[in-house]
C-alpha atoms as a PDB file:
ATOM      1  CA  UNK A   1      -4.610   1.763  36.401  1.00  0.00           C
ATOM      2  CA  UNK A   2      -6.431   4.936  36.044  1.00  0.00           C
ATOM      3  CA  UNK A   3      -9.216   5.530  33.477  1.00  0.00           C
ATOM      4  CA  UNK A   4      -8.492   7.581  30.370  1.00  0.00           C
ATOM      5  CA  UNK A   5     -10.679   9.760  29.017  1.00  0.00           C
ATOM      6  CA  UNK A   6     -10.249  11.451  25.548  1.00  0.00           C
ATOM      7  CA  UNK A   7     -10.946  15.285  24.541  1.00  0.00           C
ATOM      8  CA  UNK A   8     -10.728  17.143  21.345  1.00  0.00           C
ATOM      9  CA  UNK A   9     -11.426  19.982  19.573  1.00  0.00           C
ATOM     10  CA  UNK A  10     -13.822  21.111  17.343  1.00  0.00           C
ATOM     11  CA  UNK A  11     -12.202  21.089  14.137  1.00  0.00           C
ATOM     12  CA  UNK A  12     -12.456  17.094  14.417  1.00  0.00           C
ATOM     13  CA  UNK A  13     -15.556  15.264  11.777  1.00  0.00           C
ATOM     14  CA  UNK A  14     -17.193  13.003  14.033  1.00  0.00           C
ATOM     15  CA  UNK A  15     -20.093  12.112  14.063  1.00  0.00           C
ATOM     16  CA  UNK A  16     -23.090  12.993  17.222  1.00  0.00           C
ATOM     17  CA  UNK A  17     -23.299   9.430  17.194  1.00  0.00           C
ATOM     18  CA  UNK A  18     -19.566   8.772  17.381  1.00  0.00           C
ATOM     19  CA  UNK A  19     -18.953  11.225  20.192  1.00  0.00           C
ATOM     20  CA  UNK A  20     -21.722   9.755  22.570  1.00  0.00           C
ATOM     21  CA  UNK A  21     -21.193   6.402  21.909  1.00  0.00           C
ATOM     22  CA  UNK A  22     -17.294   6.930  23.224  1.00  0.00           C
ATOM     23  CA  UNK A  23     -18.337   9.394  25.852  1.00  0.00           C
ATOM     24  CA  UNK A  24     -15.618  12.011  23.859  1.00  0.00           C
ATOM     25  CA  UNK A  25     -15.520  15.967  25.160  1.00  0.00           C
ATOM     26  CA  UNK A  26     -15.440  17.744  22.420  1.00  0.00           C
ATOM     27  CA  UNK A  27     -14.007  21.738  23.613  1.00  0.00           C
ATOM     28  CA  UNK A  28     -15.493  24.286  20.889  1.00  0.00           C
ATOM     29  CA  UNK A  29     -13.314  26.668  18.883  1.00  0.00           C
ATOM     30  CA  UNK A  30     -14.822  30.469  18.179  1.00  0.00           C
ATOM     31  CA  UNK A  31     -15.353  31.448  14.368  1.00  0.00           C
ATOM     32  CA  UNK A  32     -15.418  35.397  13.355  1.00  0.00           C
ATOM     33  CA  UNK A  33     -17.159  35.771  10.382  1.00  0.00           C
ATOM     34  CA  UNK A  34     -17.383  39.076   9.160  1.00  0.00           C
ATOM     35  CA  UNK A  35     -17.719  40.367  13.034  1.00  0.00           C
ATOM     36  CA  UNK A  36     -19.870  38.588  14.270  1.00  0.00           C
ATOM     37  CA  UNK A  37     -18.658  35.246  16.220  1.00  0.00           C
ATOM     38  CA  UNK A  38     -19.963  31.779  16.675  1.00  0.00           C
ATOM     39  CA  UNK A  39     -19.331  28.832  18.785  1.00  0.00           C
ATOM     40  CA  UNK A  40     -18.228  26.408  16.597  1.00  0.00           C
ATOM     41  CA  UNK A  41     -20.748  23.206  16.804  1.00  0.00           C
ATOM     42  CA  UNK A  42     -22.993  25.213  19.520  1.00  0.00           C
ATOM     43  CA  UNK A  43     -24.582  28.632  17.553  1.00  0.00           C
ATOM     44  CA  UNK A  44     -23.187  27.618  13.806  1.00  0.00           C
ATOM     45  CA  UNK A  45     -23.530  24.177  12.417  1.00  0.00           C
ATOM     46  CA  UNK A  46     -20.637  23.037   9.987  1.00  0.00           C
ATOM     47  CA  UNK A  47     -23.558  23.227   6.812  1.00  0.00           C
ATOM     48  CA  UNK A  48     -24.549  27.020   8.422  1.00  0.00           C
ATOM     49  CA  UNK A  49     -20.622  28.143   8.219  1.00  0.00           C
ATOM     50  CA  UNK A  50     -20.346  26.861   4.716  1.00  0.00           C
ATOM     51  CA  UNK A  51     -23.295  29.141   3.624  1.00  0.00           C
ATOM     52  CA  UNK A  52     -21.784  31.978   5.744  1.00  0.00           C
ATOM     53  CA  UNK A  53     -18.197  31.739   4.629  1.00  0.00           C
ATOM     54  CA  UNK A  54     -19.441  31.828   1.171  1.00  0.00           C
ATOM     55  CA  UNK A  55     -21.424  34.825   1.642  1.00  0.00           C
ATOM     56  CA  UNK A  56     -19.067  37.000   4.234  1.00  0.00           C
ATOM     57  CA  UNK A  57     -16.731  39.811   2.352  1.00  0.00           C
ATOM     58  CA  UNK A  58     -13.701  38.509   4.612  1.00  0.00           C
ATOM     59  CA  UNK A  59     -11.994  34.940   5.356  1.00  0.00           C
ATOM     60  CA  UNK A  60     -13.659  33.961   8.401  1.00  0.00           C
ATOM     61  CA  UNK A  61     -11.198  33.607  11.254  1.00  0.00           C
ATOM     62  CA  UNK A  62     -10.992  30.914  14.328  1.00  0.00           C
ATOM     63  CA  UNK A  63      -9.550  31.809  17.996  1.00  0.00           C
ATOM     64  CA  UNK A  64      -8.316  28.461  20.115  1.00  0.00           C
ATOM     65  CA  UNK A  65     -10.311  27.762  23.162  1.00  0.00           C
ATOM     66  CA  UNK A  66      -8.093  30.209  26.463  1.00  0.00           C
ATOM     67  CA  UNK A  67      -5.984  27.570  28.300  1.00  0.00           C
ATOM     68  CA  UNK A  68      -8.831  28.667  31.162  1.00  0.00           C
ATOM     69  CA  UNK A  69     -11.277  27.052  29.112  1.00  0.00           C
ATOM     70  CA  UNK A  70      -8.806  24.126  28.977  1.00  0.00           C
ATOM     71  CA  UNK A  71      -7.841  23.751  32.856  1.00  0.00           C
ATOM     72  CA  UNK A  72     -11.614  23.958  33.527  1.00  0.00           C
ATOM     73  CA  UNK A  73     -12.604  20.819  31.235  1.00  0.00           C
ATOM     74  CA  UNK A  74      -9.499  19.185  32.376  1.00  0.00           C
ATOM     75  CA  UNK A  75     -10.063  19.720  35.727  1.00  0.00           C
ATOM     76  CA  UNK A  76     -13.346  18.440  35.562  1.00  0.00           C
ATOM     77  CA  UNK A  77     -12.637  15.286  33.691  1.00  0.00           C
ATOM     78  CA  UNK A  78      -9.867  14.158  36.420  1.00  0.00           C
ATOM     79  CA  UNK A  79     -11.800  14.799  39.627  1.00  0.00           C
ATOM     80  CA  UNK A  80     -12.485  11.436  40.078  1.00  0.00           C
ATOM     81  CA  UNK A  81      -9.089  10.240  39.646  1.00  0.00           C
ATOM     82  CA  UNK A  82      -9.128   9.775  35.372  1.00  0.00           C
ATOM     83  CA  UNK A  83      -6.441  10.878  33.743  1.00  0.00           C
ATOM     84  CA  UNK A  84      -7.254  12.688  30.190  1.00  0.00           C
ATOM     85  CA  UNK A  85      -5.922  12.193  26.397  1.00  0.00           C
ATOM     86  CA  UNK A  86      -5.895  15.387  25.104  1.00  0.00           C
ATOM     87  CA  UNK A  87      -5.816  15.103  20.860  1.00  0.00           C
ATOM     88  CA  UNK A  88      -5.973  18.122  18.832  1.00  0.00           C
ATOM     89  CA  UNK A  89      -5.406  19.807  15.559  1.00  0.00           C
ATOM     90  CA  UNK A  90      -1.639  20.268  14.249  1.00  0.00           C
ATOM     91  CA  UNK A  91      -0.211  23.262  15.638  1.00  0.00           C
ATOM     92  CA  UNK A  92       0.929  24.123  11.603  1.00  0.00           C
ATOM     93  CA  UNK A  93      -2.776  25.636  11.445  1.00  0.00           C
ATOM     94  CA  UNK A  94      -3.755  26.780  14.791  1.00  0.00           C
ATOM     95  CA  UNK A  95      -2.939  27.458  18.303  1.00  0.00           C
ATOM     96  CA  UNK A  96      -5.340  24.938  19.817  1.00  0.00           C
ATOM     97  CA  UNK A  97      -2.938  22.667  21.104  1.00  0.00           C
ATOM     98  CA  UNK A  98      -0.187  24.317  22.593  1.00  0.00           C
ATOM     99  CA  UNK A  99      -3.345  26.262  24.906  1.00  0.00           C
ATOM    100  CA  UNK A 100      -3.989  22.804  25.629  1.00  0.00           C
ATOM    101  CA  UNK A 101      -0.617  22.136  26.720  1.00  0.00           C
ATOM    102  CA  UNK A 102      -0.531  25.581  28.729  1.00  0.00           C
ATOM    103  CA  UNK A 103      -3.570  23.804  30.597  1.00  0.00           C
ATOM    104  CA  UNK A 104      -2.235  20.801  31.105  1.00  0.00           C
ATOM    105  CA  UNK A 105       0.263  22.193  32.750  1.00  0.00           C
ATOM    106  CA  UNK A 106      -1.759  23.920  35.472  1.00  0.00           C
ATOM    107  CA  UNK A 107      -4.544  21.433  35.800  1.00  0.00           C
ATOM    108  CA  UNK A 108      -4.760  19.540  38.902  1.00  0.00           C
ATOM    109  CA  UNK A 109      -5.072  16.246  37.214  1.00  0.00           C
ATOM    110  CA  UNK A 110      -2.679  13.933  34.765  1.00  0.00           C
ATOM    111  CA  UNK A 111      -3.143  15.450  31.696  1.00  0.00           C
ATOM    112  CA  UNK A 112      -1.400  14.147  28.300  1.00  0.00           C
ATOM    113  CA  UNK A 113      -1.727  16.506  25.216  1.00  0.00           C
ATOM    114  CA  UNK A 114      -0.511  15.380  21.343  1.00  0.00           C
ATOM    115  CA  UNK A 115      -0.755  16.755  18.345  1.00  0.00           C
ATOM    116  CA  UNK A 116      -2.499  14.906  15.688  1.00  0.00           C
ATOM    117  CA  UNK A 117      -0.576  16.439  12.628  1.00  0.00           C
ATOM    118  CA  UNK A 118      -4.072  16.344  10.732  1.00  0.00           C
ATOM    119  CA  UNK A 119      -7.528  18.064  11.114  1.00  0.00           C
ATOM    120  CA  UNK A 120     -10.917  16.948  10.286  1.00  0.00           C
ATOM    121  CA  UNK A 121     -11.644  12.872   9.850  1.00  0.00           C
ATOM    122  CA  UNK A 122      -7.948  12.910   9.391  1.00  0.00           C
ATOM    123  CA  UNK A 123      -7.921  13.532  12.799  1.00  0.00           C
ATOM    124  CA  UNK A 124     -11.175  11.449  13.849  1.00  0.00           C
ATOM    125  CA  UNK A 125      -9.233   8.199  13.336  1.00  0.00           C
ATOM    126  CA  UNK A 126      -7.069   9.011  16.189  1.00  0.00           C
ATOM    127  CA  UNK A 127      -9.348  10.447  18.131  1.00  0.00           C
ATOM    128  CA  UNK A 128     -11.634   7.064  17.251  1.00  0.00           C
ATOM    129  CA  UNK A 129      -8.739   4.672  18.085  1.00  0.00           C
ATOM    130  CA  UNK A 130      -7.824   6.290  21.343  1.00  0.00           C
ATOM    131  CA  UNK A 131     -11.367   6.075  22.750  1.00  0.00           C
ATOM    132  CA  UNK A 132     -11.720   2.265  21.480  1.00  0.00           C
ATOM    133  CA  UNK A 133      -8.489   1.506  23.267  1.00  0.00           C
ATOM    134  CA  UNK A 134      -9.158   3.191  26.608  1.00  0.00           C
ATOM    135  CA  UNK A 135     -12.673   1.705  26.930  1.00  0.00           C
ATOM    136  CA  UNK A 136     -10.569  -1.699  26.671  1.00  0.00           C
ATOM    137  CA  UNK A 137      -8.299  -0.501  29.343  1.00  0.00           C
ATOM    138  CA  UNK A 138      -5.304   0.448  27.777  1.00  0.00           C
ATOM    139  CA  UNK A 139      -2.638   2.303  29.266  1.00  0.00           C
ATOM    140  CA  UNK A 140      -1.540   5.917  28.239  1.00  0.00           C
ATOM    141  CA  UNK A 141       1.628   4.479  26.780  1.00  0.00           C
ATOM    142  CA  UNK A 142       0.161   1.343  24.891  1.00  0.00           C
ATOM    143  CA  UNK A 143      -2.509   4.205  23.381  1.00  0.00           C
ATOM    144  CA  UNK A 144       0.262   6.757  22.147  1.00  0.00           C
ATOM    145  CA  UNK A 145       2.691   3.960  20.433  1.00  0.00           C
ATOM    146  CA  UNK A 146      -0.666   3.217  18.490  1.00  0.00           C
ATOM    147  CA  UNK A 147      -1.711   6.910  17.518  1.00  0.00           C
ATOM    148  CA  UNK A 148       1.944   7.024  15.966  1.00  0.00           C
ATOM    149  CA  UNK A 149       1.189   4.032  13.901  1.00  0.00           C
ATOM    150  CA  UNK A 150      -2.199   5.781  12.770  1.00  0.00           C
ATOM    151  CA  UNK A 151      -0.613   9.226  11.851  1.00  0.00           C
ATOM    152  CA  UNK A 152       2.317   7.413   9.534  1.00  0.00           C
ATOM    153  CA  UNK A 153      -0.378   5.802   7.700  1.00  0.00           C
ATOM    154  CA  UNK A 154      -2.597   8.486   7.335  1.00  0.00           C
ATOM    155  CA  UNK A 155      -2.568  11.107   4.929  1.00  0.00           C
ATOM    156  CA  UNK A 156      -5.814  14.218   4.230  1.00  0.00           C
ATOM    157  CA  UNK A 157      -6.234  15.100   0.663  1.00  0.00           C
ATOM    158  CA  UNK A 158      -8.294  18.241  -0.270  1.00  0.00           C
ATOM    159  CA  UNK A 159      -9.826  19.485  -3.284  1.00  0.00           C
ATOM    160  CA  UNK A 160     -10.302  23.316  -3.807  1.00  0.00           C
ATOM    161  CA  UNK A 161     -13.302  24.139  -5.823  1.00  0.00           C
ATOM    162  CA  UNK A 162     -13.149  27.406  -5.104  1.00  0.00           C
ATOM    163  CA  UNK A 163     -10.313  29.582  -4.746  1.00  0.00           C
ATOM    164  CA  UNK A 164     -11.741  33.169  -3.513  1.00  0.00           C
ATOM    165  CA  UNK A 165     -11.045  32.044   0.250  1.00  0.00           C
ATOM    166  CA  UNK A 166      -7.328  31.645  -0.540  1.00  0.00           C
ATOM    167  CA  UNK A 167      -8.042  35.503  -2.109  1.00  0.00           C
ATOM    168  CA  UNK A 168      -9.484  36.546   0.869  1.00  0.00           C
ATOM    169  CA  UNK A 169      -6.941  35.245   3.358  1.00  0.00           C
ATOM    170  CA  UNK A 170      -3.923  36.658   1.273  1.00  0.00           C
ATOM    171  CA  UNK A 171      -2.319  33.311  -0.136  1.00  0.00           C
ATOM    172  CA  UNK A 172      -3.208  34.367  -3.535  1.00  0.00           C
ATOM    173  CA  UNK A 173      -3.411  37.373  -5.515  1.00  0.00           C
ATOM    174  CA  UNK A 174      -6.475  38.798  -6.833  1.00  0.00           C
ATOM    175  CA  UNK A 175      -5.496  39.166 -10.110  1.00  0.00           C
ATOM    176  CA  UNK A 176      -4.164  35.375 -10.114  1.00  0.00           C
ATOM    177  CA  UNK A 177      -7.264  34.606  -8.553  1.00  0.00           C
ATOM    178  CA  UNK A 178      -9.369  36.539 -11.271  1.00  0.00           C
ATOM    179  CA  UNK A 179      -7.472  34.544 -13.786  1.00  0.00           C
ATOM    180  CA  UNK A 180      -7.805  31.226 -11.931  1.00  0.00           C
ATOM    181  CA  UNK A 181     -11.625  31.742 -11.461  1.00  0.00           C
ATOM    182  CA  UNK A 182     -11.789  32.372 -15.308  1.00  0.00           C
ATOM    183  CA  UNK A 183     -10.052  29.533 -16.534  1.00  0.00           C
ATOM    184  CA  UNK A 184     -11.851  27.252 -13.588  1.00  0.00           C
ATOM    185  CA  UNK A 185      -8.273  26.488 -12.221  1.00  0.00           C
ATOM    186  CA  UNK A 186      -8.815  23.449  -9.544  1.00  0.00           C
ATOM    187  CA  UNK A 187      -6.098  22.622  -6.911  1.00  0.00           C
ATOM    188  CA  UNK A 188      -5.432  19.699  -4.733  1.00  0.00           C
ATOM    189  CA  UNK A 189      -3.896  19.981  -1.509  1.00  0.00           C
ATOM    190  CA  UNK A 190      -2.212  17.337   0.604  1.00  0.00           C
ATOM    191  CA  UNK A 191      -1.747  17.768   4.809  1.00  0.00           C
ATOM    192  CA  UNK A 192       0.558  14.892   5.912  1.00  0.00           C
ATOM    193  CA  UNK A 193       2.499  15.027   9.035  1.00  0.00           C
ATOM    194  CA  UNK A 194       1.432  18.652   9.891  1.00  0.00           C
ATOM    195  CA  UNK A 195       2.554  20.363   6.361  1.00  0.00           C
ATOM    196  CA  UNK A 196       0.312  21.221   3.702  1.00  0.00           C
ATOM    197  CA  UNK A 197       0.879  21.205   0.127  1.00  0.00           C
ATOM    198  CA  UNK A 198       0.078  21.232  -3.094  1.00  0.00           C
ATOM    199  CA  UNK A 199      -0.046  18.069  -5.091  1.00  0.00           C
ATOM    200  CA  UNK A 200      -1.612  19.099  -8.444  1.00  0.00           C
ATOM    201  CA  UNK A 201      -3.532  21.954  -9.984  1.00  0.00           C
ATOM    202  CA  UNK A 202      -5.112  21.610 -13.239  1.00  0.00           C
ATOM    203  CA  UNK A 203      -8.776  23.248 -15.158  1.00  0.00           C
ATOM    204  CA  UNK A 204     -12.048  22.094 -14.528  1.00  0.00           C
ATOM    205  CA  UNK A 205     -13.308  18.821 -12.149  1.00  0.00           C
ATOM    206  CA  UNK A 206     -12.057  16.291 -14.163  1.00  0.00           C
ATOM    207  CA  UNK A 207      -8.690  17.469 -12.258  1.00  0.00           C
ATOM    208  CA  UNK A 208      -9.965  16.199  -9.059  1.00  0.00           C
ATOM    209  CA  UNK A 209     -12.250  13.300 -10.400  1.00  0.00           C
ATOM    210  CA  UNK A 210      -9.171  12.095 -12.136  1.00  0.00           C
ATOM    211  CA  UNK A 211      -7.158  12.070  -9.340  1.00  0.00           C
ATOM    212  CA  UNK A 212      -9.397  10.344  -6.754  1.00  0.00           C
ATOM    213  CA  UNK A 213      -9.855   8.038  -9.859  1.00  0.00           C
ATOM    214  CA  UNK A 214      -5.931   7.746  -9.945  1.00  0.00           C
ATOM    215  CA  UNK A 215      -5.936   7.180  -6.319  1.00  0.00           C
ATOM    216  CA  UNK A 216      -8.225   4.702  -5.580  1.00  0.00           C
END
């Protein structure tokens, strides 16, 4: 049985630690922040693009890694006969993975590519799993029936402090958004099985402090 190996992208939250310890490749997404562009995780650190994003006059923008960039890691991974998990973002929110399936499809190697349906730790625990199960020796199939077990009981739950991003990418009006900064209008969002929406909106952080409250 061939070895699997596990790549991602770089919109996952793991941890340095995490990554090394399970020997995961990470492939780097580009951010465009107000024309100038960044390697996500390589010349902007997540606590760098916070402090950027708040300061650019435009929503910063991401670009997928090319399927080249893909076939290349893939191609690498499998020249000794491994054959590679690809797990990435859901397609509802970017590109990434169907450039990953482009690449599969012309890499020289046995490459499997799902989408997670999540983003961010959301994400990780898949990502997690999958590398835990293919250092035990797993098999592709054993691996996948389990990632569909982890994305049915997983759900990502946001909280929007701050709604001038949702100004500056066009989801909300500026006059709404005026009014919404005035009367300190929170929202929280929900992303379960690829679709994002909202679950409640109410004034001040009690809204979100009552609902993790509610929650837990």
């Amino acid at each position: 049985m061939a070895n699997i190996k596990i790549v991602t992208d770089s919109s996952v939250q793991l941890t340095p630690e995490e990554i090394s310890q399970h020997n995961i490749t990470v492939v780097p997404l580009t951010i465009m922040i107000d024309n100038t562009v960044y390697i996500d995780g390589e010349t902007i650190t997540r606590d760098d693009f916070m402090d950027e994003m708040a300061a650019a006059q435009n929503l910063p923008k991401t670009s997928q890694p090319a399927v080249g960039t893909f076939a290349d890691v893939f191609d690498k991974l499998t020249a000794d006969g491994s054959e590679v998990l690809a797990i990435h973002m859901t397609e509802t929110i970017s590109g990434t993975v169907n450039s990953s399936r482009q690449a599969a499809q012309i890499a020289k190697g046995k490459v499997t590519v799902i989408d997670s349906q999540f983003t961010d730790r959301a994400m990780a625990f898949q990502v997690l799993v999958a590398a835990e199960m293919a250092e035990a020796g797993k098999d592709m199939k054993t691996i996948l029936d389990k990632l569909e077990q982890v994305r049915d009981n997983t759900t990502l739950v946001l909280g929007v402090t701050n709604l001038d991003n949702l100004v500056k990418g066009g989801r909300l009006s500026r006059v709404s958004g005026l009014i919404s900064s005035f009367l300190n209008i929170k929202v929280i969002l929900q992303l379960q099985n690829g679709e994002l929406k909202a679950l409640r909106k109410g004034r001040g952080m009690k809204t979100i402090n009552n609902f993790i409250a509610e929650t837990i």
